[in-house]
PDB file of N, CA and C in Angstrom:
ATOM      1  N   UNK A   1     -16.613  21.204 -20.919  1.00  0.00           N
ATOM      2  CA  UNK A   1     -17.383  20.058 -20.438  1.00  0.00           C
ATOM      3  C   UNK A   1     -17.673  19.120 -21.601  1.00  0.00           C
ATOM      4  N   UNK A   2     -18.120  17.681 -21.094  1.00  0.00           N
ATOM      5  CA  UNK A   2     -18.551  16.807 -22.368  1.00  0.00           C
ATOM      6  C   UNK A   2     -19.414  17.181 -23.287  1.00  0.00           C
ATOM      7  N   UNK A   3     -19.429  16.986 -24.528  1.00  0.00           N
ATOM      8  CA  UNK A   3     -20.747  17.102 -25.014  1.00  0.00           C
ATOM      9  C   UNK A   3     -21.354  15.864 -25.513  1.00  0.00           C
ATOM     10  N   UNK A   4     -20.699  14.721 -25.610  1.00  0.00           N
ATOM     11  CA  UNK A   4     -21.489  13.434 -25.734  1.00  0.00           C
ATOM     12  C   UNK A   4     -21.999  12.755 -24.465  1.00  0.00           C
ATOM     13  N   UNK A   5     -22.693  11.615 -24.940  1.00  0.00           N
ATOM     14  CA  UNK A   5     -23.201  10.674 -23.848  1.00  0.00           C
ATOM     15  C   UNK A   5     -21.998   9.836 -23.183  1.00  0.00           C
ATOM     16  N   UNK A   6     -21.052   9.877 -24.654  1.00  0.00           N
ATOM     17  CA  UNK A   6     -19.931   8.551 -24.465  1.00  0.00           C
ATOM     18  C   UNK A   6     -18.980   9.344 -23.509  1.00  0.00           C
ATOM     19  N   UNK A   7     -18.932  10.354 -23.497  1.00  0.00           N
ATOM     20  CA  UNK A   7     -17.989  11.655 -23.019  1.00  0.00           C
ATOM     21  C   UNK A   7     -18.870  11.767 -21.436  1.00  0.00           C
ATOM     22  N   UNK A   8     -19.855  11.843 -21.407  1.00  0.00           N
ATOM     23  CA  UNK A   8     -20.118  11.898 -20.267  1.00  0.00           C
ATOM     24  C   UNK A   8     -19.636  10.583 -18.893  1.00  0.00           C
ATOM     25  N   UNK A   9     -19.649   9.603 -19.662  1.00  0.00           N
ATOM     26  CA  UNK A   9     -19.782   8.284 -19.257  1.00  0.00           C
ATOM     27  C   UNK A   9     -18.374   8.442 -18.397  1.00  0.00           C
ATOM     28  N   UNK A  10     -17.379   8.781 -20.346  1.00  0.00           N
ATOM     29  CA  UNK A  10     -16.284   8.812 -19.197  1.00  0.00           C
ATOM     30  C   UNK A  10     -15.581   9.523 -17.900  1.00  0.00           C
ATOM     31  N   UNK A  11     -16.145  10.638 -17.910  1.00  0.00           N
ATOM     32  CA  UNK A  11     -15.904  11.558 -16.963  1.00  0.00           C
ATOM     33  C   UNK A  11     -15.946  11.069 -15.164  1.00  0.00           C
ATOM     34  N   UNK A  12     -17.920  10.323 -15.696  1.00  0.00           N
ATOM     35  CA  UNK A  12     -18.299   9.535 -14.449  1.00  0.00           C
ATOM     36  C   UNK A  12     -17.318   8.451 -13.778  1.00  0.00           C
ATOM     37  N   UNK A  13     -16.528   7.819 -14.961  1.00  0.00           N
ATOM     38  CA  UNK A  13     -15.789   6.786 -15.259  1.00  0.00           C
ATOM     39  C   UNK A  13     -14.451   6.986 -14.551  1.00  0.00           C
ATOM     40  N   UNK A  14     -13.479   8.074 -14.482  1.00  0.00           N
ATOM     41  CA  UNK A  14     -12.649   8.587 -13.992  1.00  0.00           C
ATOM     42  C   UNK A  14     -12.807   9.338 -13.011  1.00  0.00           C
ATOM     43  N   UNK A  15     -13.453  10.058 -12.417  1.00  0.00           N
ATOM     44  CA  UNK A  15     -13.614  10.556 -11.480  1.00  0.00           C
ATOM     45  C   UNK A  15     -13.953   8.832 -10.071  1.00  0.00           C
ATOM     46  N   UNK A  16     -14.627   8.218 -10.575  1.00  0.00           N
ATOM     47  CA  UNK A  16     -14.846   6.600  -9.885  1.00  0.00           C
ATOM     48  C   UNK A  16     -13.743   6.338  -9.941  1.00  0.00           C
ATOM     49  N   UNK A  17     -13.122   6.297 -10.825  1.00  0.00           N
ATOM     50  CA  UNK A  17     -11.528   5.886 -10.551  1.00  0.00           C
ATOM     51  C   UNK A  17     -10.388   6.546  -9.434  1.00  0.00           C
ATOM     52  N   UNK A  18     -10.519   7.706  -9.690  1.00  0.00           N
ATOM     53  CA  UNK A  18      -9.799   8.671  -9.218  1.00  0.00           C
ATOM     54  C   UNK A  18      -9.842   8.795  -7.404  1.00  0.00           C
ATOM     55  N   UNK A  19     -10.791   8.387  -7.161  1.00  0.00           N
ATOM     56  CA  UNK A  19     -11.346   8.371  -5.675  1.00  0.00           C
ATOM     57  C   UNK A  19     -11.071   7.281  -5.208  1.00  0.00           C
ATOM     58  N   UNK A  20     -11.287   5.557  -5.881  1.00  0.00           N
ATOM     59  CA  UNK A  20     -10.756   4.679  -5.868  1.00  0.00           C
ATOM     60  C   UNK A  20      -9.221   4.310  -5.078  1.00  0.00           C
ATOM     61  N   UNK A  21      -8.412   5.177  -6.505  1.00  0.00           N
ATOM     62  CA  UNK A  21      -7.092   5.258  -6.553  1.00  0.00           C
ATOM     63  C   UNK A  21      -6.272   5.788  -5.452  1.00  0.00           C
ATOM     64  N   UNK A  22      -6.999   6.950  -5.200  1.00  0.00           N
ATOM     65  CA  UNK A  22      -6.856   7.750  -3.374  1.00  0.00           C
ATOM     66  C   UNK A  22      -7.128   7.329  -2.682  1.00  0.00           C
ATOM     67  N   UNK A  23      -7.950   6.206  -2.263  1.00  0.00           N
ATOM     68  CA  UNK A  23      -8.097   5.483  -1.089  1.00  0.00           C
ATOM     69  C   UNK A  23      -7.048   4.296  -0.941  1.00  0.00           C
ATOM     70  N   UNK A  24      -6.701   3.980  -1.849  1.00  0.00           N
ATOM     71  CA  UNK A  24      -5.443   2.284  -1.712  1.00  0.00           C
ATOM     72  C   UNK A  24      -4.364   2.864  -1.986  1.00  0.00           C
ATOM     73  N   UNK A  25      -4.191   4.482  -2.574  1.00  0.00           N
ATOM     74  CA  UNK A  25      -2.945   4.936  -2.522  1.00  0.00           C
ATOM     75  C   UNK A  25      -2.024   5.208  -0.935  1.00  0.00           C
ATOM     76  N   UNK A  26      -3.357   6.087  -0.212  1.00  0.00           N
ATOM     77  CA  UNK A  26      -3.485   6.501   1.078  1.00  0.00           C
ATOM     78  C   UNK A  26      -3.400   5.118   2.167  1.00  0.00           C
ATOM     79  N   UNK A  27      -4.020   4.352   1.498  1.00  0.00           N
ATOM     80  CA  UNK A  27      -4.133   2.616   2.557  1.00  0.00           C
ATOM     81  C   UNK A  27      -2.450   2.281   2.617  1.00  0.00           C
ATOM     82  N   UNK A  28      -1.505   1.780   1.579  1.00  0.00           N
ATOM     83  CA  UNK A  28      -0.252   1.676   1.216  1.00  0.00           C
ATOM     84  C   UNK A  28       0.470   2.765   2.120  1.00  0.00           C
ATOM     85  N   UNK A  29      -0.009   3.976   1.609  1.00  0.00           N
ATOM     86  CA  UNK A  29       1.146   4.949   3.133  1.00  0.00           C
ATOM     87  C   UNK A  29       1.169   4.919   4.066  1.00  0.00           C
ATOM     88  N   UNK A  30      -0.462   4.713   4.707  1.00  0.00           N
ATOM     89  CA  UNK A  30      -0.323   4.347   5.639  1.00  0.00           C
ATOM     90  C   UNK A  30      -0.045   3.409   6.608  1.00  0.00           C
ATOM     91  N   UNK A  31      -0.041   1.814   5.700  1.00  0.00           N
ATOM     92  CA  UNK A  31       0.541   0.871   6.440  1.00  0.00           C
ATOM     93  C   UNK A  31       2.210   0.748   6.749  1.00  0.00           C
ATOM     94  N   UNK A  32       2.894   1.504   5.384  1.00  0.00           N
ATOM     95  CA  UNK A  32       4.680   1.175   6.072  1.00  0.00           C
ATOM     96  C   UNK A  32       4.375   2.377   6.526  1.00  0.00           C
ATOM     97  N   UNK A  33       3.785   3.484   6.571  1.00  0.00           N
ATOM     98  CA  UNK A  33       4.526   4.434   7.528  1.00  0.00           C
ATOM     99  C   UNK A  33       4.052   4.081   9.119  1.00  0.00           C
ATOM    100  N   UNK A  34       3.123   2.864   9.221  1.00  0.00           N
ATOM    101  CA  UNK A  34       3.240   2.063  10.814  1.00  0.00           C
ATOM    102  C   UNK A  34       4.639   1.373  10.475  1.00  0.00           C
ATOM    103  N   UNK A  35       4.904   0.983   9.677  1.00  0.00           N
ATOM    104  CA  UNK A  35       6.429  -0.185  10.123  1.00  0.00           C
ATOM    105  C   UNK A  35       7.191   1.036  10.151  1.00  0.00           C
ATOM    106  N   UNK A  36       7.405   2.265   9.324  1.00  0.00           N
ATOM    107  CA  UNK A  36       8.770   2.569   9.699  1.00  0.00           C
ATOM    108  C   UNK A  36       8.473   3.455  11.038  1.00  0.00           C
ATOM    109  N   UNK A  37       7.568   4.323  11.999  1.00  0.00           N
ATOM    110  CA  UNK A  37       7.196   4.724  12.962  1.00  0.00           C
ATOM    111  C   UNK A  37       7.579   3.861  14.533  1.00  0.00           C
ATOM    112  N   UNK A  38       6.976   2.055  13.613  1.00  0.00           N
ATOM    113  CA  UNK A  38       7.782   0.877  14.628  1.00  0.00           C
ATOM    114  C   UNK A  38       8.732   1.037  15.055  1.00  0.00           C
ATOM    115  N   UNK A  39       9.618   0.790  13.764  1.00  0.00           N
ATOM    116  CA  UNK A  39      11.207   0.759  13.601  1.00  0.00           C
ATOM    117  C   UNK A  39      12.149   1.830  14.288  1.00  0.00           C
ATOM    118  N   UNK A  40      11.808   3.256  13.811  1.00  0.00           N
ATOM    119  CA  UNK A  40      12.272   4.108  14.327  1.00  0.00           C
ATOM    120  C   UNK A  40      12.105   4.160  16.298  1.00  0.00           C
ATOM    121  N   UNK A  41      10.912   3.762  16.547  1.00  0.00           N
ATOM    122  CA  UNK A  41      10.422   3.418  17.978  1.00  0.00           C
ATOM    123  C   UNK A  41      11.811   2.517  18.625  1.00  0.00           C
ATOM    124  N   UNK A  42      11.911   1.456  17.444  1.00  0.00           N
ATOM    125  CA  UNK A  42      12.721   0.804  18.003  1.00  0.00           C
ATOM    126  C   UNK A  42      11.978  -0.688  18.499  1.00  0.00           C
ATOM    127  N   UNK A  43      10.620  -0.515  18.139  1.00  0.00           N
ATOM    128  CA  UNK A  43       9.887  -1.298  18.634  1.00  0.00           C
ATOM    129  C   UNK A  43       9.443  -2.944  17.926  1.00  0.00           C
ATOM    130  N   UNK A  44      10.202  -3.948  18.109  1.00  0.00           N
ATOM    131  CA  UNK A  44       9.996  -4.844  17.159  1.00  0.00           C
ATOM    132  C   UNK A  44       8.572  -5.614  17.486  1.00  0.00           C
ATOM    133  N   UNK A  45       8.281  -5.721  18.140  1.00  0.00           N
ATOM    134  CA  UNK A  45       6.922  -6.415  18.569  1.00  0.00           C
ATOM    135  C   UNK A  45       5.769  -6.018  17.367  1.00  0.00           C
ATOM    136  N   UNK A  46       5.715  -4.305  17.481  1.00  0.00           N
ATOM    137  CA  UNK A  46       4.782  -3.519  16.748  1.00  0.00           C
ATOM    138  C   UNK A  46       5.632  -4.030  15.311  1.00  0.00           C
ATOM    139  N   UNK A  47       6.707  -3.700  14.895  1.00  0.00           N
ATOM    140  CA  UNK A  47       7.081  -3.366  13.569  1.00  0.00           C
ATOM    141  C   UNK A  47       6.706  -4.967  13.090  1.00  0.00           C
ATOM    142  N   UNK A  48       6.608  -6.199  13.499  1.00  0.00           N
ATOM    143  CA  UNK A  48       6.133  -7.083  13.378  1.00  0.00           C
ATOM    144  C   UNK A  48       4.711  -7.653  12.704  1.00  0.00           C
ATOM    145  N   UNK A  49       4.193  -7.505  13.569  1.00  0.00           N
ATOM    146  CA  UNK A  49       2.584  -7.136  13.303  1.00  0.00           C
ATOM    147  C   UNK A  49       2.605  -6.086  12.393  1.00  0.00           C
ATOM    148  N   UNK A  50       2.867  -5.141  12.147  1.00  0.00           N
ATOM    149  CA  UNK A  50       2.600  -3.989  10.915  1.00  0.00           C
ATOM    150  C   UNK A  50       2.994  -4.938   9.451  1.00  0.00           C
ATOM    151  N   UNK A  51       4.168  -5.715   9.502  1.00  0.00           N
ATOM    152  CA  UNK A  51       4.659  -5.912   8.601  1.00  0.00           C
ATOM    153  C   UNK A  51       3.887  -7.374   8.074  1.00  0.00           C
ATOM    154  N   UNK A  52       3.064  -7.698   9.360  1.00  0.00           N
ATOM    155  CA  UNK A  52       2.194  -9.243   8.763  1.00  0.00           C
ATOM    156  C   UNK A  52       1.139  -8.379   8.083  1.00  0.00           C
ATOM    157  N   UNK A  53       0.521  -7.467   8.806  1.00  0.00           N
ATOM    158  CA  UNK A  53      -0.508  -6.600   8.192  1.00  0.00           C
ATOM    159  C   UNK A  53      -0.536  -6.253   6.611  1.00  0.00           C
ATOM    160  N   UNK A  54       1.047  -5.812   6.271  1.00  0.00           N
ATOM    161  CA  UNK A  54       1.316  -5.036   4.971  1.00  0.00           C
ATOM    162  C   UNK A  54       1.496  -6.238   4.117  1.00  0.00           C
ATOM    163  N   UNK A  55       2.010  -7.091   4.393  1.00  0.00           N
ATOM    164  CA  UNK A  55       2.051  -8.128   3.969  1.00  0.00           C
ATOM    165  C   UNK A  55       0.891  -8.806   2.782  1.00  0.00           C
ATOM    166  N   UNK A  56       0.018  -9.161   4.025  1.00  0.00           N
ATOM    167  CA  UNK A  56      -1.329  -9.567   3.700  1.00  0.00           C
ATOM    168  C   UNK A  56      -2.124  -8.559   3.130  1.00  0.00           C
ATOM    169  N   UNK A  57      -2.622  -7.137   3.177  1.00  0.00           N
ATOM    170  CA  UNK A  57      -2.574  -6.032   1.985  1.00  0.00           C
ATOM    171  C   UNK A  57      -2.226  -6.315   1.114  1.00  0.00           C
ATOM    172  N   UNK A  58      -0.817  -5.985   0.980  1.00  0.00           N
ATOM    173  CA  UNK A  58      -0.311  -5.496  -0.197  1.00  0.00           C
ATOM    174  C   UNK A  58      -0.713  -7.058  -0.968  1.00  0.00           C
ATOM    175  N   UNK A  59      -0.718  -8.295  -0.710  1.00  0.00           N
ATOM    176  CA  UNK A  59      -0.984  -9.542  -1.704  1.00  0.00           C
ATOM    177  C   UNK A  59      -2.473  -9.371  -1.763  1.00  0.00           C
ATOM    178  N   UNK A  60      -3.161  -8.813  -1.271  1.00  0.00           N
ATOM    179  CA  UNK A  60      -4.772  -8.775  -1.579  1.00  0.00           C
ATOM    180  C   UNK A  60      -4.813  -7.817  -2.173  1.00  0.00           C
ATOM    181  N   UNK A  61      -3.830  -6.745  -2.623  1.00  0.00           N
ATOM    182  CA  UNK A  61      -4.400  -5.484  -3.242  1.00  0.00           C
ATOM    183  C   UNK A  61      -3.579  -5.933  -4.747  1.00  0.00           C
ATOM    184  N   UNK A  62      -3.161  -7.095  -4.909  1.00  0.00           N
ATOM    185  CA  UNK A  62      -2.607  -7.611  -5.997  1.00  0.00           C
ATOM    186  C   UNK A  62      -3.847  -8.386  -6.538  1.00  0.00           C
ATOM    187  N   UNK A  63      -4.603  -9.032  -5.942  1.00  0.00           N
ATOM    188  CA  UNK A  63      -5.533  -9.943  -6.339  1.00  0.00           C
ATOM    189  C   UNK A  63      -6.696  -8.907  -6.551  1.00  0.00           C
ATOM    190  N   UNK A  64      -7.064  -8.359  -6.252  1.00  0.00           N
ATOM    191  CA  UNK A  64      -7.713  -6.806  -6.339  1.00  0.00           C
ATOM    192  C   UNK A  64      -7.373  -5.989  -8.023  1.00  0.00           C
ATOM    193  N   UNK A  65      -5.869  -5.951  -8.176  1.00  0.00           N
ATOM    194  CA  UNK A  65      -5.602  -5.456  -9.439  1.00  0.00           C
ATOM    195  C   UNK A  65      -5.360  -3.911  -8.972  1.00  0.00           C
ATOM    196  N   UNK A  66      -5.002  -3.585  -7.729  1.00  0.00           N
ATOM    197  CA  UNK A  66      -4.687  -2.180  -7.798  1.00  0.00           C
ATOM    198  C   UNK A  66      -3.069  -2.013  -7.551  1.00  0.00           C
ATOM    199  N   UNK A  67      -2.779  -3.139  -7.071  1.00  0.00           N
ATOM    200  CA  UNK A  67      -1.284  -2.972  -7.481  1.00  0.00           C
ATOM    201  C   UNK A  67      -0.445  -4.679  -8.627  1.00  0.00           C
ATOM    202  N   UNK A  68       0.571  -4.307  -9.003  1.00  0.00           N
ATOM    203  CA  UNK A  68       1.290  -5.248  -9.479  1.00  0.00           C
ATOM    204  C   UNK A  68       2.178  -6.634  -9.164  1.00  0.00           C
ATOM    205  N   UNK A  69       2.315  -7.423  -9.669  1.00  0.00           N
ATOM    206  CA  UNK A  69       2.651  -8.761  -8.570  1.00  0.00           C
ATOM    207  C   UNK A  69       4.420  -8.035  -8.325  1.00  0.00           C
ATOM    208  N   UNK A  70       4.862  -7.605  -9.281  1.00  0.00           N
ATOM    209  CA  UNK A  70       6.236  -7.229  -9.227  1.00  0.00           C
ATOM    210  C   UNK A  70       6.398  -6.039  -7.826  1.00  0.00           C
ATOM    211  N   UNK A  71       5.466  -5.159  -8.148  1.00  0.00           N
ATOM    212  CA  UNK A  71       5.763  -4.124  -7.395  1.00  0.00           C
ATOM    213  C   UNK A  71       5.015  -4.310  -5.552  1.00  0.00           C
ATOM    214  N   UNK A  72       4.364  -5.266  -5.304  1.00  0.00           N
ATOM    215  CA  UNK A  72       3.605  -5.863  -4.265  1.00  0.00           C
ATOM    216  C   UNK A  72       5.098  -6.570  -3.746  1.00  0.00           C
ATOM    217  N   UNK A  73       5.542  -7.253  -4.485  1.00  0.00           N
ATOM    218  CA  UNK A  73       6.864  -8.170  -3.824  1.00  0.00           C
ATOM    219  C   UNK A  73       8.375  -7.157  -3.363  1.00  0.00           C
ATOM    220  N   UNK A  74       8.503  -5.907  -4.186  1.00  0.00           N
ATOM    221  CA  UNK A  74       9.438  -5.010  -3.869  1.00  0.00           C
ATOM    222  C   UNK A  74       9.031  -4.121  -2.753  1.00  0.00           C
ATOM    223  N   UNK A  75       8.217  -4.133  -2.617  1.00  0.00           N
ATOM    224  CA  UNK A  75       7.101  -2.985  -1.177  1.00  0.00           C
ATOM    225  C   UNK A  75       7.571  -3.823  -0.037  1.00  0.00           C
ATOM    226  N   UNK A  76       7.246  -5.159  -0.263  1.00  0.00           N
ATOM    227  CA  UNK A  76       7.213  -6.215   1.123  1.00  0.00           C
ATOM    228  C   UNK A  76       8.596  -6.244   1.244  1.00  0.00           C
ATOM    229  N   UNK A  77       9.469  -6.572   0.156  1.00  0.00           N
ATOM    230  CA  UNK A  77      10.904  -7.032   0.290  1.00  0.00           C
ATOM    231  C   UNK A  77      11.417  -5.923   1.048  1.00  0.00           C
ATOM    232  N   UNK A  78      11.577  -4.467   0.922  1.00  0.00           N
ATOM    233  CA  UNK A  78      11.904  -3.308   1.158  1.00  0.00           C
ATOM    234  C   UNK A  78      11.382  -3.350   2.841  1.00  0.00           C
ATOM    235  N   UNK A  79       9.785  -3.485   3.049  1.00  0.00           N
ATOM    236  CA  UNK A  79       9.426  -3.625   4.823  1.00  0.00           C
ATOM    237  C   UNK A  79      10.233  -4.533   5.303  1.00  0.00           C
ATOM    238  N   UNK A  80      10.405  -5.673   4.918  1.00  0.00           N
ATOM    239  CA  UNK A  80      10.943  -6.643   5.548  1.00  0.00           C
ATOM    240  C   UNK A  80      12.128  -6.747   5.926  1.00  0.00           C
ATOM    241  N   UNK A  81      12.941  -5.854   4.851  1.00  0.00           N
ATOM    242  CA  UNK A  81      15.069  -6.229   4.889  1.00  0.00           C
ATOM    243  C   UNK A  81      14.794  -4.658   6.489  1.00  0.00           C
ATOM    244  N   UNK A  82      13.855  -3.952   6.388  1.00  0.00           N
ATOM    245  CA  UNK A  82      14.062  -2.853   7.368  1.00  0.00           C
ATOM    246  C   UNK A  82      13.747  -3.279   8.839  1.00  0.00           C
ATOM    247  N   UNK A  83      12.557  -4.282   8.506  1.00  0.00           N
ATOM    248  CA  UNK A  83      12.089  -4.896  10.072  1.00  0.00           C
ATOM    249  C   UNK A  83      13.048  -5.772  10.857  1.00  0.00           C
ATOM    250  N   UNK A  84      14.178  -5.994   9.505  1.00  0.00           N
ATOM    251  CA  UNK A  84      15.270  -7.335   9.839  1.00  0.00           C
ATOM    252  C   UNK A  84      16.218  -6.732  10.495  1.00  0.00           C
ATOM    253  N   UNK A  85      16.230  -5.621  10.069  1.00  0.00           N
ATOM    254  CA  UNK A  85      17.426  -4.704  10.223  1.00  0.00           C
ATOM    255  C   UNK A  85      17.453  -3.937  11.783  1.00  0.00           C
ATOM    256  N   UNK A  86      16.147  -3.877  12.324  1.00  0.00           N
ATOM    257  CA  UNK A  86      15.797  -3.920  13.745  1.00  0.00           C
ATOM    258  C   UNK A  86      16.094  -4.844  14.612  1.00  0.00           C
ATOM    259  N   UNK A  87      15.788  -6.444  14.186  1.00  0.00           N
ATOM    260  CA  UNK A  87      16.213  -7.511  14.944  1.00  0.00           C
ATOM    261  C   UNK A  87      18.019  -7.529  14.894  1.00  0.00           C
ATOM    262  N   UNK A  88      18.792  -6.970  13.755  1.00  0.00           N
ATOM    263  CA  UNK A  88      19.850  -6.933  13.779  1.00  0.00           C
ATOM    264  C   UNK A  88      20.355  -6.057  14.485  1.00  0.00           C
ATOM    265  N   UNK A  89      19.972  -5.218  14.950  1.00  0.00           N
ATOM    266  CA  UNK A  89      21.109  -3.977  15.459  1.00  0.00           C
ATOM    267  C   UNK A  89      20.653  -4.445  17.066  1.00  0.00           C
ATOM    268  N   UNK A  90      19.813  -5.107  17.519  1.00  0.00           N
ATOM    269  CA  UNK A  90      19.576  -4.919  18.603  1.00  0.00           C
ATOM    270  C   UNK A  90      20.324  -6.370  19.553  1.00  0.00           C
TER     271      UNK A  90
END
């Protein structure tokens, strides 16, 4: 265990983090795993709406600072070429 104050701090410090991190990690899975659940459905209406949803997330969880502008634009690009790929086969 810590034995400083500064040591304590951080503990408090990471563990706040850590719980943080599990909740917008868990938010992110769970929004494409609605688009790909859509998709697989077959369902473009839904996979639609999921993907305005993730959309708008994933750019607020950029402005937020829990994810990256690079890696926010490869998440969406990736939902999107799959939601396209529904309107295509059908």
């Amino acid at each position: 265990m810590a034995n400083h104050k500064s040591a304590l701090k951080r503990v408090r410090q990471t563990a706040k983090r850590t719980e943080r991190n599990r909740f917008y990690k868990t938010r992110i899975k769970n929004i494409t795993r609605a688009i790909h659940e859509a998709v697989e459905a077959g369902d473009k209406e839904k996979a639609m709406e999921a993907f305005k949803v993730a959309n708008k997330k994933f750019h607020s969880f950029v402005s937020k600072g829990i994810l990256k502008k690079n890696t926010a634009a490869r998440k969406v690009s990736r939902l999107n070429k799959l939601v396209k790929s529904l309107s295509e086969a059908a």
